[in-house]
N, C-alpha and C. Protein backbone atom coordinates (compact mmCIF):
# COMPACT_ATOMS: atom_id res chain seq x y z
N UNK A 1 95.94 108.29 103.12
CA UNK A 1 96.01 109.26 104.21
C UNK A 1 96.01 108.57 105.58
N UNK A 2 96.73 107.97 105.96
CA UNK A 2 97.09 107.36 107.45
C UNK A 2 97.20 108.18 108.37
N UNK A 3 96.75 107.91 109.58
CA UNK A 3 96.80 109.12 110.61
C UNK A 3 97.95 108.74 111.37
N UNK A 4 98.16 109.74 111.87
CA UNK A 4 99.74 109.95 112.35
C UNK A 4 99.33 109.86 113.56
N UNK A 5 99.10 108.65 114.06
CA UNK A 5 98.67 108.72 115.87
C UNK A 5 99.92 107.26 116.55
N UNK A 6 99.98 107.41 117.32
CA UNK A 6 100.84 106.46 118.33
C UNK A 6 100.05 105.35 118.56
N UNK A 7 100.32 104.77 119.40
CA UNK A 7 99.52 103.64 119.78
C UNK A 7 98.40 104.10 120.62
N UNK A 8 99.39 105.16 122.04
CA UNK A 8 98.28 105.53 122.86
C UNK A 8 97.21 106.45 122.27
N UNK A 9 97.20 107.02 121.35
CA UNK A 9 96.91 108.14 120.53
C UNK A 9 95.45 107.33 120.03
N UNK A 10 95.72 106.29 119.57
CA UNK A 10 94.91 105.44 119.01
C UNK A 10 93.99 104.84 119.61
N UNK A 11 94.34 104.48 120.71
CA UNK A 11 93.55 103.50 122.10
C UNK A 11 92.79 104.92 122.13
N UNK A 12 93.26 106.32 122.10
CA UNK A 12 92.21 106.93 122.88
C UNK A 12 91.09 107.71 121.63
N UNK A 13 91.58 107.40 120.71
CA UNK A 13 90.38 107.95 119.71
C UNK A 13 89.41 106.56 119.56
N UNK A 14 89.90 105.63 119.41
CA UNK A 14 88.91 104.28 120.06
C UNK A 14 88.49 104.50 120.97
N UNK A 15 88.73 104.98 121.89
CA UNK A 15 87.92 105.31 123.41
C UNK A 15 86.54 106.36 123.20
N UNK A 16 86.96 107.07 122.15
CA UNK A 16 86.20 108.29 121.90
C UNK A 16 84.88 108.12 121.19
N UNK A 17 85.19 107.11 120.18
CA UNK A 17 84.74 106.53 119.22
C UNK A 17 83.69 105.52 119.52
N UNK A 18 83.91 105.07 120.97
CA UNK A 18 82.90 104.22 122.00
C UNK A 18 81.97 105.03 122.49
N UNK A 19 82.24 106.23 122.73
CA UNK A 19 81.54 107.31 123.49
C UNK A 19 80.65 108.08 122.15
N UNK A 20 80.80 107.82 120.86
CA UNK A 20 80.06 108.51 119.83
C UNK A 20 79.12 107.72 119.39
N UNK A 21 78.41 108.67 118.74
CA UNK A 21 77.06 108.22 117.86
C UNK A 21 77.70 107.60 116.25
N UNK A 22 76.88 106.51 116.27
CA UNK A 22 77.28 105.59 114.49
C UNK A 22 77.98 104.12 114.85
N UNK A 23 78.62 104.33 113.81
CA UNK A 23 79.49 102.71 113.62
C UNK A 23 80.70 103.45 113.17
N UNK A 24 81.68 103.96 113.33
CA UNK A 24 83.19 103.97 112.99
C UNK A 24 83.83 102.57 112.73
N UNK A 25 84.64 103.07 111.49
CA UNK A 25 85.67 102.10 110.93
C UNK A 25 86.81 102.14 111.01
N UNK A 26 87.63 100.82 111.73
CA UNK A 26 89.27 101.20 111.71
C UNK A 26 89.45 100.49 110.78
N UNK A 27 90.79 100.28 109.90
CA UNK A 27 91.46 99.41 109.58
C UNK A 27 92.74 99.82 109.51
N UNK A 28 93.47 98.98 109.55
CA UNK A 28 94.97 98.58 109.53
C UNK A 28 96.10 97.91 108.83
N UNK A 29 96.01 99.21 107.49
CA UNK A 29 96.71 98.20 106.11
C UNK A 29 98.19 98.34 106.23
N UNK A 30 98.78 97.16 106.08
CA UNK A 30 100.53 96.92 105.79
C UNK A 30 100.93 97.74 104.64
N UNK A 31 101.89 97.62 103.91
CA UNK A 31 102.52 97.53 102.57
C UNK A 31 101.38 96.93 101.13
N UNK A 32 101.02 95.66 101.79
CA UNK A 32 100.72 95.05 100.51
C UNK A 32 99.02 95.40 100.31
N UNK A 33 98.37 95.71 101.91
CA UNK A 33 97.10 96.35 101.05
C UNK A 33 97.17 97.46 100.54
N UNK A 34 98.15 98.55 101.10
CA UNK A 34 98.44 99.96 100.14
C UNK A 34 98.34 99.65 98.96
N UNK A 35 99.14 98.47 98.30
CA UNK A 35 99.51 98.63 97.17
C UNK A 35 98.29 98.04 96.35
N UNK A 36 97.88 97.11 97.56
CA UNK A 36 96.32 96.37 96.64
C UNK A 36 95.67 97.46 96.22
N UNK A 37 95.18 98.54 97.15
CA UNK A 37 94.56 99.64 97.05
C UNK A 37 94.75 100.11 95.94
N UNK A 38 96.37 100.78 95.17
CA UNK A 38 96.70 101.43 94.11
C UNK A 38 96.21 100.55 92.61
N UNK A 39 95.77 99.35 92.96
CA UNK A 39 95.18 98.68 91.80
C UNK A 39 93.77 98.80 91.82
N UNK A 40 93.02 98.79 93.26
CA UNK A 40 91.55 98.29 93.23
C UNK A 40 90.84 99.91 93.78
N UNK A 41 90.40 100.41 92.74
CA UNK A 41 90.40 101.91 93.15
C UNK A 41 88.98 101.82 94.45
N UNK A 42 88.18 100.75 94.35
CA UNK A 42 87.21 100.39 95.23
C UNK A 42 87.72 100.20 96.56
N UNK A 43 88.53 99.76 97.22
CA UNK A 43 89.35 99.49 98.40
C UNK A 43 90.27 100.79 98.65
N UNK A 44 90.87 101.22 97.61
CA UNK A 44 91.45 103.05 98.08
C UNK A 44 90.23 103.85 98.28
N UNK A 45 89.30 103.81 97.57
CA UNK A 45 87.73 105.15 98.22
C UNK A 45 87.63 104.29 99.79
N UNK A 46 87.67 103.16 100.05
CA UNK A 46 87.21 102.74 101.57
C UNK A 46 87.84 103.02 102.44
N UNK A 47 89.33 102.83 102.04
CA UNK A 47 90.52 103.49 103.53
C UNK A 47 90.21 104.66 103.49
N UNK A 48 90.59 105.18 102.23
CA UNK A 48 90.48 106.61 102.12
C UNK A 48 89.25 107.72 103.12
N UNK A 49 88.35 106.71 103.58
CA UNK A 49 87.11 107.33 104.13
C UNK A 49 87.00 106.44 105.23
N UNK A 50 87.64 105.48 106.07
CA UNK A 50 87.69 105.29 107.73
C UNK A 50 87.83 106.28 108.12
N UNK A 51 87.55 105.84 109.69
CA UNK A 51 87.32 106.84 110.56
C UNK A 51 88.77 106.84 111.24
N UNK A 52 89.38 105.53 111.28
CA UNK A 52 90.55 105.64 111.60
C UNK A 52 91.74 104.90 110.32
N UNK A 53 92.66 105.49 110.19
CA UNK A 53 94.03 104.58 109.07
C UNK A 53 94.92 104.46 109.73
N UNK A 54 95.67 102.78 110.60
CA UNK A 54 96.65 103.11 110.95
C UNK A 54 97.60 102.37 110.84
N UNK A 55 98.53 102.40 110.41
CA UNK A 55 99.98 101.66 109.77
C UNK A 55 100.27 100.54 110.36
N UNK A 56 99.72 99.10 110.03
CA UNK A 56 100.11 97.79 110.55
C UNK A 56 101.04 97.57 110.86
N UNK A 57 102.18 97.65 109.37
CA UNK A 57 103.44 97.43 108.78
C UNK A 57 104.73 98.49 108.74
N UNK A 58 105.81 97.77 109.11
CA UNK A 58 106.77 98.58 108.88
C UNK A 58 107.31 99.37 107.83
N UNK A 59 106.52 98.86 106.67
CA UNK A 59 107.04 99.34 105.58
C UNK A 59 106.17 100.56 105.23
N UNK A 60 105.22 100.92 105.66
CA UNK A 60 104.17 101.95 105.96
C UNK A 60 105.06 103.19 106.42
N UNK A 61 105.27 102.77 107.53
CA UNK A 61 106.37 103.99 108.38
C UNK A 61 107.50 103.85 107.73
N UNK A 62 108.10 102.94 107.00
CA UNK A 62 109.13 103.14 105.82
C UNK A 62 108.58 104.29 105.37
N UNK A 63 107.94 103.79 104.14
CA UNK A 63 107.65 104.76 103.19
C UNK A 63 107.20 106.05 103.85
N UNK A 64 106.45 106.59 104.88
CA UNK A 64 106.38 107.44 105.55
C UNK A 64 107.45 108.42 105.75
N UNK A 65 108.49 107.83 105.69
CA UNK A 65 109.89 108.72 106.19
C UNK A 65 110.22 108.86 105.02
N UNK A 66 110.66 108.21 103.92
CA UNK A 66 110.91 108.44 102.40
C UNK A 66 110.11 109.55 101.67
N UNK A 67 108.85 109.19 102.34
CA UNK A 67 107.97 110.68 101.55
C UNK A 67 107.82 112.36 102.55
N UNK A 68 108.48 111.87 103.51
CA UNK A 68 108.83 112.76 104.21
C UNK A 68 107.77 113.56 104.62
N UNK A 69 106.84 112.29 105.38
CA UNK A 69 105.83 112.69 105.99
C UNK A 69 105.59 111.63 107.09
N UNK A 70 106.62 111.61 108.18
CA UNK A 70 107.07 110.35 109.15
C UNK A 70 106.04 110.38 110.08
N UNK A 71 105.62 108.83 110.43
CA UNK A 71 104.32 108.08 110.86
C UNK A 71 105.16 107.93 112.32
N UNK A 72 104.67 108.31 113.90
CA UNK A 72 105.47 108.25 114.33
C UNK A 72 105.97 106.68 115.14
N UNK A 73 104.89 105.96 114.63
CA UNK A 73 105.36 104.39 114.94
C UNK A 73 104.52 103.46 114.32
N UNK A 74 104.83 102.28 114.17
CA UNK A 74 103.91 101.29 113.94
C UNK A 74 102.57 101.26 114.44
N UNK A 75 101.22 100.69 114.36
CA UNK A 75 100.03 100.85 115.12
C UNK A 75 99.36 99.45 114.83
N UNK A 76 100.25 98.26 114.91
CA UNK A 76 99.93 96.90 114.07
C UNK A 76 98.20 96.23 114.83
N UNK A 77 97.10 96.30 114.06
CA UNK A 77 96.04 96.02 114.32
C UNK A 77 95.60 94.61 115.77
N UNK A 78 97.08 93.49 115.46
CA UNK A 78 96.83 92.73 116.53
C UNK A 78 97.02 93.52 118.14
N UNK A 79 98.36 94.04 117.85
CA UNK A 79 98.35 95.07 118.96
C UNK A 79 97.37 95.65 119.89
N UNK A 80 96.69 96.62 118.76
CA UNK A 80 95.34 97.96 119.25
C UNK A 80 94.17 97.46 119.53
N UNK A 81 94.10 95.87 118.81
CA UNK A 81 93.09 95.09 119.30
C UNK A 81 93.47 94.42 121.26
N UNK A 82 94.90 94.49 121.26
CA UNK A 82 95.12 93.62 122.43
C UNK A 82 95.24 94.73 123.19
N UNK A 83 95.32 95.76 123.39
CA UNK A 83 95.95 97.09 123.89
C UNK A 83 94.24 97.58 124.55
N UNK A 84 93.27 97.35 123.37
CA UNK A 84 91.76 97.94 123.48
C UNK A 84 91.41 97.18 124.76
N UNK A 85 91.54 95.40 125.62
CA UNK A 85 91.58 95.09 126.29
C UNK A 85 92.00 95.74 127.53
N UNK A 86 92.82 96.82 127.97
CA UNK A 86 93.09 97.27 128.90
C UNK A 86 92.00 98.50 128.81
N UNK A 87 91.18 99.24 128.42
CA UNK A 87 90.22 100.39 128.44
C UNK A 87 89.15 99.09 128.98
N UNK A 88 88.91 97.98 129.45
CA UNK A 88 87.47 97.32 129.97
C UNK A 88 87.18 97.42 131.61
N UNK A 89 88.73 98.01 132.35
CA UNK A 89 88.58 97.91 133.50
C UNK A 89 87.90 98.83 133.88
N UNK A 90 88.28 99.97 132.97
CA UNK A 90 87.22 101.23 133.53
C UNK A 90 85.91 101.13 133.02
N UNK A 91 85.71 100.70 131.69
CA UNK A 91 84.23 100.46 130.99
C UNK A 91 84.28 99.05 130.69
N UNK A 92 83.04 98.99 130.70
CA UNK A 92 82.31 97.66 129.92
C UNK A 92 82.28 97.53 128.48
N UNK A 93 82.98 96.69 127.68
CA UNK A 93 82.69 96.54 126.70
C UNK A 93 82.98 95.24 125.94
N UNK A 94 82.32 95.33 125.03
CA UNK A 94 81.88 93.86 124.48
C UNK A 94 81.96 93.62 123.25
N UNK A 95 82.69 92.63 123.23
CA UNK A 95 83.14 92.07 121.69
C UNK A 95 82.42 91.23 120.83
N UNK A 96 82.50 91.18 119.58
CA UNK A 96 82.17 90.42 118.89
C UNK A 96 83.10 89.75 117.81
N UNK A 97 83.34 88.54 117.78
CA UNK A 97 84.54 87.96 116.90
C UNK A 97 84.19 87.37 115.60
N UNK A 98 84.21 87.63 114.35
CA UNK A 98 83.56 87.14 113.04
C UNK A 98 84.82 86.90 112.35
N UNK A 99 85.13 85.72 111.89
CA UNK A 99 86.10 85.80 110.77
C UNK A 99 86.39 84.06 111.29
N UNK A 100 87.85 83.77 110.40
CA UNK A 100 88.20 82.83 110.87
C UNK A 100 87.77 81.18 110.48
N UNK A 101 88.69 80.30 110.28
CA UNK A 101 87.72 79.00 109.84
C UNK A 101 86.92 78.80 110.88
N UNK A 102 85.79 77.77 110.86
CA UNK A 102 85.08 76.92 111.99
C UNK A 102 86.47 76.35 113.34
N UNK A 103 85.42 77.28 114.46
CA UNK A 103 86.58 77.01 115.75
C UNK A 103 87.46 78.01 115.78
N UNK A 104 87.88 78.77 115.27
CA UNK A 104 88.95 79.56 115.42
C UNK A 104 88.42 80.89 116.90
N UNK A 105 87.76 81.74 116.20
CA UNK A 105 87.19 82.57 117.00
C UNK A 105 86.41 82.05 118.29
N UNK A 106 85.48 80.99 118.19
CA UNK A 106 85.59 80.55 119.85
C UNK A 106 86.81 80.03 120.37
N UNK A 107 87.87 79.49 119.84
CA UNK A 107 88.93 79.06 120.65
C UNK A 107 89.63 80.96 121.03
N UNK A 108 89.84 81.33 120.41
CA UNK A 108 90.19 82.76 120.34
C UNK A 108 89.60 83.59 121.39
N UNK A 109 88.06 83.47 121.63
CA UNK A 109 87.44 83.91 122.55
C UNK A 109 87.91 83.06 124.05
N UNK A 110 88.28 81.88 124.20
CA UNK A 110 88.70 81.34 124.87
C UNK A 110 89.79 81.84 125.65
N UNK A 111 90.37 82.05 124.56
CA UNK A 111 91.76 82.31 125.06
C UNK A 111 92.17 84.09 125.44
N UNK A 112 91.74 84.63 125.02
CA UNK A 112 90.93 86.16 125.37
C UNK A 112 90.44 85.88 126.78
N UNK A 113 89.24 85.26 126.90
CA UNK A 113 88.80 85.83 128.61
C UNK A 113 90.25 85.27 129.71
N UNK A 114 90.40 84.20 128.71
CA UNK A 114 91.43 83.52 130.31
C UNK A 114 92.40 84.82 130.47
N UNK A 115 92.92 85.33 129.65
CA UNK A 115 94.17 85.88 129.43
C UNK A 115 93.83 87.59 130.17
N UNK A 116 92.26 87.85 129.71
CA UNK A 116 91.76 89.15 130.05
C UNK A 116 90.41 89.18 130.41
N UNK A 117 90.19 88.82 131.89
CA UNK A 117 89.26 88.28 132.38
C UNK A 117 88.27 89.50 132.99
N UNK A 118 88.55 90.50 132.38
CA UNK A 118 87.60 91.78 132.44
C UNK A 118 87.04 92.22 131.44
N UNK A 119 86.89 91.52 130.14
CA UNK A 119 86.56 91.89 128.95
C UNK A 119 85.29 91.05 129.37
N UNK A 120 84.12 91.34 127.96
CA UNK A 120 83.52 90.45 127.62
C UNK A 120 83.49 90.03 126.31
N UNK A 121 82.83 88.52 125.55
CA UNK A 121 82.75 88.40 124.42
C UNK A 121 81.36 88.37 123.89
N UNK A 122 81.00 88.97 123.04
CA UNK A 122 79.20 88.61 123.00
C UNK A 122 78.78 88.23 122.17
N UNK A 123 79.58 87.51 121.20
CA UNK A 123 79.61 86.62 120.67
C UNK A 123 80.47 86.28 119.34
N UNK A 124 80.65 85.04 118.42
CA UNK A 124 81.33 84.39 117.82
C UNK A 124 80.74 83.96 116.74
N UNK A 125 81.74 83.82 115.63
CA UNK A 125 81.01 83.84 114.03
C UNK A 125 82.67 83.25 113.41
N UNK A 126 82.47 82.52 112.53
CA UNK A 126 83.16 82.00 111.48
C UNK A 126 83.44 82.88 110.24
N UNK A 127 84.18 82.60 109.75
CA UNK A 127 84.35 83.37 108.20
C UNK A 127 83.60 82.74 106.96
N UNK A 128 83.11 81.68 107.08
CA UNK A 128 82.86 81.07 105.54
C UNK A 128 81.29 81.08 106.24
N UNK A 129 81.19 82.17 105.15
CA UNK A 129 79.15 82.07 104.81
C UNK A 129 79.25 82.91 103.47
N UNK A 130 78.15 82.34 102.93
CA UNK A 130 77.54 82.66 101.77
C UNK A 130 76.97 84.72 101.87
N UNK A 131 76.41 85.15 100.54
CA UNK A 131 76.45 86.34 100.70
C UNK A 131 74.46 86.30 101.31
N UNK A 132 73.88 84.85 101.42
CA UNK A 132 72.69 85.30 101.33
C UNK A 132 72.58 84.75 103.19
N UNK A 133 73.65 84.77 104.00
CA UNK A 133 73.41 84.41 104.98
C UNK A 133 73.90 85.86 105.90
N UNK A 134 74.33 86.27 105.63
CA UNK A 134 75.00 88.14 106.24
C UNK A 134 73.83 88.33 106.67
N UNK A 135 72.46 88.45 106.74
CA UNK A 135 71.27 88.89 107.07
C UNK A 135 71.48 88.61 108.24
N UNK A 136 71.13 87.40 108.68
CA UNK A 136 71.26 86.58 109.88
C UNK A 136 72.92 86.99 110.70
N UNK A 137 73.75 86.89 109.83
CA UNK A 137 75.46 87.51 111.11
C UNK A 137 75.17 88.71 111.26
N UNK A 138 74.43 89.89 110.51
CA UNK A 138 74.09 91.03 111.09
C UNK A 138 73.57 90.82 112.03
N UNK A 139 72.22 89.99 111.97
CA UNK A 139 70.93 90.48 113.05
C UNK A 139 71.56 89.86 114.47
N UNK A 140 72.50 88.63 114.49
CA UNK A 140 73.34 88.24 115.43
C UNK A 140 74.09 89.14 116.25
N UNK A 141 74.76 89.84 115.27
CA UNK A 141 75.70 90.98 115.79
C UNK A 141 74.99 92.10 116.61
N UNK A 142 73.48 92.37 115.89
CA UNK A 142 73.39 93.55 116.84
C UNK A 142 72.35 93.10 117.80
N UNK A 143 72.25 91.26 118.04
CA UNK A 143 71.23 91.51 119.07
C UNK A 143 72.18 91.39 119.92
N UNK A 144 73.38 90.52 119.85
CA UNK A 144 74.46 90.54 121.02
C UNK A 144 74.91 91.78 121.97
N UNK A 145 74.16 92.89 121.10
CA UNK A 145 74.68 94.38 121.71
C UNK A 145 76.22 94.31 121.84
N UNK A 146 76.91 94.22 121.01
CA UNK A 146 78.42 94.49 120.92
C UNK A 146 78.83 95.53 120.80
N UNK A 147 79.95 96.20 121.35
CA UNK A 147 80.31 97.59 120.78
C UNK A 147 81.56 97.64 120.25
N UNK A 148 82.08 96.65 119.81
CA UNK A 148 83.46 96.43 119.01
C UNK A 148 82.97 95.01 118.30
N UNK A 149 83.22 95.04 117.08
CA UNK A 149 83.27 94.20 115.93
C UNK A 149 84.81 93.82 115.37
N UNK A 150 85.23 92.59 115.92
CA UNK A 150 86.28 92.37 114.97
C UNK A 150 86.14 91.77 114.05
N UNK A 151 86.62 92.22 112.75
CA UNK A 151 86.27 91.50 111.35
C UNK A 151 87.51 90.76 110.81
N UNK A 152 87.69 89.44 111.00
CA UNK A 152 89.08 88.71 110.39
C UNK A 152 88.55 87.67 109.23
N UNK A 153 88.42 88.77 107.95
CA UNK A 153 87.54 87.84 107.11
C UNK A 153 89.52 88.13 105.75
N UNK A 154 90.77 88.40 106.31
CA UNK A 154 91.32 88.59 105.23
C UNK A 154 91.20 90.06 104.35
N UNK A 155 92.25 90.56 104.04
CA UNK A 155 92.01 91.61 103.32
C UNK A 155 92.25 91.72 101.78
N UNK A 156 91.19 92.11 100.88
CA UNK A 156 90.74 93.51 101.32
C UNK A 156 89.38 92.73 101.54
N UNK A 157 89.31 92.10 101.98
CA UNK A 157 87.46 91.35 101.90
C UNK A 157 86.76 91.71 103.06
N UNK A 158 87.99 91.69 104.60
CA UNK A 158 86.82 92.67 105.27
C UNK A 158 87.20 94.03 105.27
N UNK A 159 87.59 94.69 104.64
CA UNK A 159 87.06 95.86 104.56
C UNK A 159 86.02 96.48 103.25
N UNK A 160 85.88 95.81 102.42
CA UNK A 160 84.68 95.64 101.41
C UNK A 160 83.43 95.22 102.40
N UNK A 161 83.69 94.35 103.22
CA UNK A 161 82.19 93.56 104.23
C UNK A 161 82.10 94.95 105.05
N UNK A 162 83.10 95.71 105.74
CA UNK A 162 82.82 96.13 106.80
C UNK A 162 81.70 97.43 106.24
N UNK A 163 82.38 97.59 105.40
CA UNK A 163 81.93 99.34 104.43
C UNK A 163 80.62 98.90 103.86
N UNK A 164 80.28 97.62 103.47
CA UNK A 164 79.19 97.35 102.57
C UNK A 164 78.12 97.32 103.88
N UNK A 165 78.68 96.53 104.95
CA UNK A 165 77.35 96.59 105.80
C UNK A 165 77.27 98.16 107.23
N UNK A 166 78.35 98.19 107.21
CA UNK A 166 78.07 98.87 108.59
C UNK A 166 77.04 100.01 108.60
N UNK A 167 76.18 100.29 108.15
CA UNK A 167 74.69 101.01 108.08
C UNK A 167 73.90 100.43 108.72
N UNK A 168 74.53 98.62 108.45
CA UNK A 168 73.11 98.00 109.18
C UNK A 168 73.20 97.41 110.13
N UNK A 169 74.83 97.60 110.93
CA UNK A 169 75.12 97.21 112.22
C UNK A 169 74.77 98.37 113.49
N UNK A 170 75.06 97.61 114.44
CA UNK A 170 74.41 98.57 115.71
C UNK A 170 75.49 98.70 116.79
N UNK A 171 76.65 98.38 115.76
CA UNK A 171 78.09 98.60 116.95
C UNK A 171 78.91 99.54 116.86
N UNK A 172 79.52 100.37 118.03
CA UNK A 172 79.95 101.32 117.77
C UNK A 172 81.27 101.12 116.49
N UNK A 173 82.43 100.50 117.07
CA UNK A 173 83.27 100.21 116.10
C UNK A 173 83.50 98.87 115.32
N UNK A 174 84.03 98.73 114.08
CA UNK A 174 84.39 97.61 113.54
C UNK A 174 85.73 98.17 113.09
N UNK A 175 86.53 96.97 113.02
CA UNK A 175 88.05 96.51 113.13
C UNK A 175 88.49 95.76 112.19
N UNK A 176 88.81 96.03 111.14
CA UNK A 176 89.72 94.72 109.84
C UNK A 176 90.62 94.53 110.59
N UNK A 177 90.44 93.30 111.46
CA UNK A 177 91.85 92.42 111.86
C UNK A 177 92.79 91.43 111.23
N UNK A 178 92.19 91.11 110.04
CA UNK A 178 93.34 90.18 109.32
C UNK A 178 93.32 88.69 110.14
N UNK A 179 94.62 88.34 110.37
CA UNK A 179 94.83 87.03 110.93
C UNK A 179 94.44 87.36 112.90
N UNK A 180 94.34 88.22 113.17
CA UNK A 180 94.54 88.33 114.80
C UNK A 180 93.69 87.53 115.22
N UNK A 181 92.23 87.05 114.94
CA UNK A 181 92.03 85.45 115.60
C UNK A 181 92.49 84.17 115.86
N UNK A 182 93.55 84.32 114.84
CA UNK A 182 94.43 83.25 114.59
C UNK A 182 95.73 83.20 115.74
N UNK A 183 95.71 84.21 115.62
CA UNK A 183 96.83 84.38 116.44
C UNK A 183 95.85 84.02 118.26
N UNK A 184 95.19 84.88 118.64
CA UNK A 184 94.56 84.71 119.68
C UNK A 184 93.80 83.56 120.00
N UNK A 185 94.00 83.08 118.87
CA UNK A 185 93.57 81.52 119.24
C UNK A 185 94.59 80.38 118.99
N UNK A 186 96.01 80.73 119.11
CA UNK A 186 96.73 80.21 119.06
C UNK A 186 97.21 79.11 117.96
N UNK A 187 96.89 79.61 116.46
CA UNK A 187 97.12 78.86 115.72
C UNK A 187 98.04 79.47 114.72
N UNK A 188 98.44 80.35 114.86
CA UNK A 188 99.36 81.67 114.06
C UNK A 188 99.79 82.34 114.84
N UNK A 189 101.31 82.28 115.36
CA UNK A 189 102.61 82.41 116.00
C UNK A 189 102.77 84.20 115.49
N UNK A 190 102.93 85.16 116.21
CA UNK A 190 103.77 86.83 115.70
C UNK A 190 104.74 86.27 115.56
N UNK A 191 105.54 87.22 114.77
CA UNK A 191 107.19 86.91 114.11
C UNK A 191 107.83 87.53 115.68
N UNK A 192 108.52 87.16 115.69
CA UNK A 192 109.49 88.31 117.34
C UNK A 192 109.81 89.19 116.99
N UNK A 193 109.74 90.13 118.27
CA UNK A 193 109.64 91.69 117.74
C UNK A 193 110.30 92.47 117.13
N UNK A 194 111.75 91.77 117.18
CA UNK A 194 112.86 92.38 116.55
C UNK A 194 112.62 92.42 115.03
N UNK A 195 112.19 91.06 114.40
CA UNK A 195 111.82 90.89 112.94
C UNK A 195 110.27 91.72 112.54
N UNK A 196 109.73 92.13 113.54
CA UNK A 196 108.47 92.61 113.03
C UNK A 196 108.75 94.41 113.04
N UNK A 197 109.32 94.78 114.05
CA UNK A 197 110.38 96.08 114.04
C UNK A 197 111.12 96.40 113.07
């Protein structure tokens, strides 16, 4: 069940979603986690129950029009993450970056303030930890007072992390970003837009 929102559509239920009580969940599955989903019935109950679903991939809004229930554009997660950067001029808000090998996400954060020097970051986390160390990246996360969580732990793994913990986080939203640290930290190139179109 993907929601049929635009981009701006999206920025502003994220906006909304800052302004509410809890932890809301986005994520942003292509083609191939749909289909992961249709195998791993554990990862279809989790999309199935975000707060937001919105079509990474083109082949999403493919199939959208084939089932004749048309998505009215792409909503690709690096995007809505880079797009969420323009809502800081009017509010304050503060990120948190988890995923990623060692270095990625502080270079990422790096390259974030230079680029969008009205944001903040409140802090930075790696992807490779054990399951008995999450205690400690929680209690990190919510002393930083963050109110956006990006999770680039790979899918479907953060959205299994995000769903398993977010009870015990203290941020308004969390985000399955996939590779977008990578990219924002300049080590993973977007395809050009024409090929990603």
């Amino acid at each position: 069940p993907v929601d049929r929102v635009t981009m701006k559509e999206a920025l502003e239920r994220l906006s909304a979603f800052l302004d509410g009580d809890g932890t809301r969940a986005i994520y942003t599955p292509n083609a191939e986690i749909m289909m992961d989903a249709l195998r791993d019935p554990q990862l279809a109950d989790i999309l199935r129950n975000a707060d937001m679903l919105v079509p990474d991939g083109a082949g999403v809004v493919l199939a959208s029009k084939i089932l004749g229930r048309k998505l009215p554009e792409r909503v690709p997660g690096f995007d809505l993450v880079k797009n969420s950067f323009s809502l800081c001029p009017t509010r304050r808000i503060r990120y948190f970056l988890l995923g990623g090998r060692p270095g990625v996400a502080e270079q990422a954060a790096i390259n974030i303030l230079k680029d969008h020097p009205g944001i903040e970051i409140a802090g930075c986390r790696h992807g490779y930890f054990s399951e008995e160390e999450e205690k400690d990246i929680i209690r990190d996360i919510n002393s930083s007072r963050a109110d956006i969580l990006l999770v680039a732990l790979g899918a479907p793994k953060q959205e299994k992390w995000i769903h398993r913990n977010r009870d015990n986080l203290n941020v308004k939203v969390c985000i399955g970003v996939g590779g977008s640290l990578d990219i924002f930290a300049g080590k993973t190139k977007l395809a050009p837009e024409f090929f990603r179109k």
